[in-house]
C-alpha atoms as a PDB file:
ATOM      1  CA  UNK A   1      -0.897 -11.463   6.605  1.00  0.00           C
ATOM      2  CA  UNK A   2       0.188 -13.131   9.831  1.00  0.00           C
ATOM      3  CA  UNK A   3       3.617 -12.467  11.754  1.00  0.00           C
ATOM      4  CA  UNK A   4       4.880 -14.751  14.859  1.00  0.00           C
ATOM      5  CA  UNK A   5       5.306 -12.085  17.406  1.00  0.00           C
ATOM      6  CA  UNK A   6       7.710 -11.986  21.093  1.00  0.00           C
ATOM      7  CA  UNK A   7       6.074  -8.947  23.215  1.00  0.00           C
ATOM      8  CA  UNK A   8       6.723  -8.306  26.611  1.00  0.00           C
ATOM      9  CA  UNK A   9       3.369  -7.681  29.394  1.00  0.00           C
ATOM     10  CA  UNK A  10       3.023  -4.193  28.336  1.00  0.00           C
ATOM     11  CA  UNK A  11       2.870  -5.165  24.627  1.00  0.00           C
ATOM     12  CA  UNK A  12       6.348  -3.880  23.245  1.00  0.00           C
ATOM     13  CA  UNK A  13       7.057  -6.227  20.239  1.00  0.00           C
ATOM     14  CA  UNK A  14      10.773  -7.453  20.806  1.00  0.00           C
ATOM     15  CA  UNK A  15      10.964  -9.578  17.599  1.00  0.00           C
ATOM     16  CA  UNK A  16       8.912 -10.715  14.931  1.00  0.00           C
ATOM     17  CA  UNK A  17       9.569 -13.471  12.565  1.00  0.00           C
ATOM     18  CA  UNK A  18       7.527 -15.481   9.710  1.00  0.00           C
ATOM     19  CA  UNK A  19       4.887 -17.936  10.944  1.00  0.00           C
ATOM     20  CA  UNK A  20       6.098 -21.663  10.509  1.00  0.00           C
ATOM     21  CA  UNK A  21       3.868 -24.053   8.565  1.00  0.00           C
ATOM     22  CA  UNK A  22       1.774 -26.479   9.721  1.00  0.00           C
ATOM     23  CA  UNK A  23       3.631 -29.394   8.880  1.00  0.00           C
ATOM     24  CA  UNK A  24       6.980 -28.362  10.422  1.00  0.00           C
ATOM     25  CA  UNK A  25       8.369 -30.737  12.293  1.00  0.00           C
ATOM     26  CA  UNK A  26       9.090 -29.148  15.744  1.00  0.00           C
ATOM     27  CA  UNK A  27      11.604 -32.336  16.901  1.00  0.00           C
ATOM     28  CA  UNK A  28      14.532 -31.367  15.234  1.00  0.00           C
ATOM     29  CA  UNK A  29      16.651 -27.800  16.148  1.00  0.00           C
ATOM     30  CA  UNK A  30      14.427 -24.389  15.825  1.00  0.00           C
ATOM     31  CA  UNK A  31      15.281 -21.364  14.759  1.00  0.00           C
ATOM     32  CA  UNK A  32      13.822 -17.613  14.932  1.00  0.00           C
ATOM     33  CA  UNK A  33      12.044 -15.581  17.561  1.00  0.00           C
ATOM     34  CA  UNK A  34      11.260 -17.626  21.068  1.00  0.00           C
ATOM     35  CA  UNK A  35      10.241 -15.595  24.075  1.00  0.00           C
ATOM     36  CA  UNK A  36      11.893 -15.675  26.730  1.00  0.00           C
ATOM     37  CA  UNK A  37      10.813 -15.358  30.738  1.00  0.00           C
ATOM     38  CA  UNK A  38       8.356 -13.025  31.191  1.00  0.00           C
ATOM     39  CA  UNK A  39       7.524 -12.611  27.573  1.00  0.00           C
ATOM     40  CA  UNK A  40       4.922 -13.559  25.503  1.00  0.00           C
ATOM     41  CA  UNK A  41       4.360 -15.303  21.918  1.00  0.00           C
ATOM     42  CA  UNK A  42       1.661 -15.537  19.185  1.00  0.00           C
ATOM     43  CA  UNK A  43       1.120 -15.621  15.828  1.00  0.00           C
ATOM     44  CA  UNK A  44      -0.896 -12.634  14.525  1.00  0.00           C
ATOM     45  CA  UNK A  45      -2.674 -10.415  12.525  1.00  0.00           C
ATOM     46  CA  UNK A  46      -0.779  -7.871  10.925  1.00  0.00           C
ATOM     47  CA  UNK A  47      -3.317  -4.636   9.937  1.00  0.00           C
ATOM     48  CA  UNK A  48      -4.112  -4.143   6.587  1.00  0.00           C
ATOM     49  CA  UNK A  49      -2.998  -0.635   6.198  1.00  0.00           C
ATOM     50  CA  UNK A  50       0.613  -2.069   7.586  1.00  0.00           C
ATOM     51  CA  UNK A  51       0.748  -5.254   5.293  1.00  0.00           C
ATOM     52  CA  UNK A  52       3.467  -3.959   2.960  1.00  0.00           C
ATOM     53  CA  UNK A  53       6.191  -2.697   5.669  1.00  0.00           C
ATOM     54  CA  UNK A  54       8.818  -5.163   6.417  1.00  0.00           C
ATOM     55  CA  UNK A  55       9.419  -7.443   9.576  1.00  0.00           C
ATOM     56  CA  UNK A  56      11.807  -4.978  10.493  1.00  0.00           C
ATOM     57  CA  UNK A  57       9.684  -1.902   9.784  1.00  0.00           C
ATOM     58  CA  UNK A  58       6.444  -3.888  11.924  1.00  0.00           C
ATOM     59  CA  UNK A  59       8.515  -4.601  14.875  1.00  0.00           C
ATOM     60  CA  UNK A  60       9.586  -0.579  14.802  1.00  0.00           C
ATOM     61  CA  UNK A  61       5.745   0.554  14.087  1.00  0.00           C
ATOM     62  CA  UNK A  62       3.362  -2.302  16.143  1.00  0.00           C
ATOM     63  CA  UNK A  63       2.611  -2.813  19.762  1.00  0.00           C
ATOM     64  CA  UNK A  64       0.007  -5.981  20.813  1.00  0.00           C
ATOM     65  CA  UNK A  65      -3.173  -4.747  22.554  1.00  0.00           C
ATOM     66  CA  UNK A  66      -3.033  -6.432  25.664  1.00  0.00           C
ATOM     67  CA  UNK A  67      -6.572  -5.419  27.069  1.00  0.00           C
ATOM     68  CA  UNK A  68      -8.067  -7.680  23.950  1.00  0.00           C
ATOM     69  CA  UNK A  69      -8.417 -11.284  24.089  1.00  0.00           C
ATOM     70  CA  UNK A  70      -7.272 -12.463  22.423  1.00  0.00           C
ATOM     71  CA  UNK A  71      -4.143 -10.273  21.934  1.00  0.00           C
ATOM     72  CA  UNK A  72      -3.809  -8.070  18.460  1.00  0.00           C
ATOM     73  CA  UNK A  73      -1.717  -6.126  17.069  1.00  0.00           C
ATOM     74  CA  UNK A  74      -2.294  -2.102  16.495  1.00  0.00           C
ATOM     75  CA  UNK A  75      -0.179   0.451  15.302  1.00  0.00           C
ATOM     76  CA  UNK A  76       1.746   2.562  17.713  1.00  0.00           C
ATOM     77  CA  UNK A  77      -0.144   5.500  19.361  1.00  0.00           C
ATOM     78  CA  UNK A  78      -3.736   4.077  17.739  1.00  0.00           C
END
């Protein structure tokens, strides 16, 4: 399962939101997570054993490693 992520340089998530489809049509208004200065946005990976927990529940319990490239998300304190 894949989550749009905002995380700041030392990989605190700030938000997390559903990934948009392909198709959308990005001309019109937008809504959801957008990063902001000094922040940073992706769409990734959530792990396996953390598939069932809710947006709310990933953003408390994921950080984004960083130090890989490309950036992933891990469970806090792994």
């Amino acid at each position: 399962m894949k989550i749009h992520v905002v995380y700041d340089a030392k990989g605190e998530v700030i938000a997390t939101g559903v990934p948009l489809p392909p198709a959308y049509d990005f001309s019109g208004p937008r809504s959801g997570p957008m990063a902001l200065e000094e922040q940073h946005v992706g769409e990734m990976e959530v792990p396996s054993e953390l598939a069932h927990l809710s947006l709310a529940e990933l953003s408390e319990r994921l950080q984004v490693d960083t130090k890989e490239s490309p950036h992933r998300l891990k469970a806090k304190g792994s």
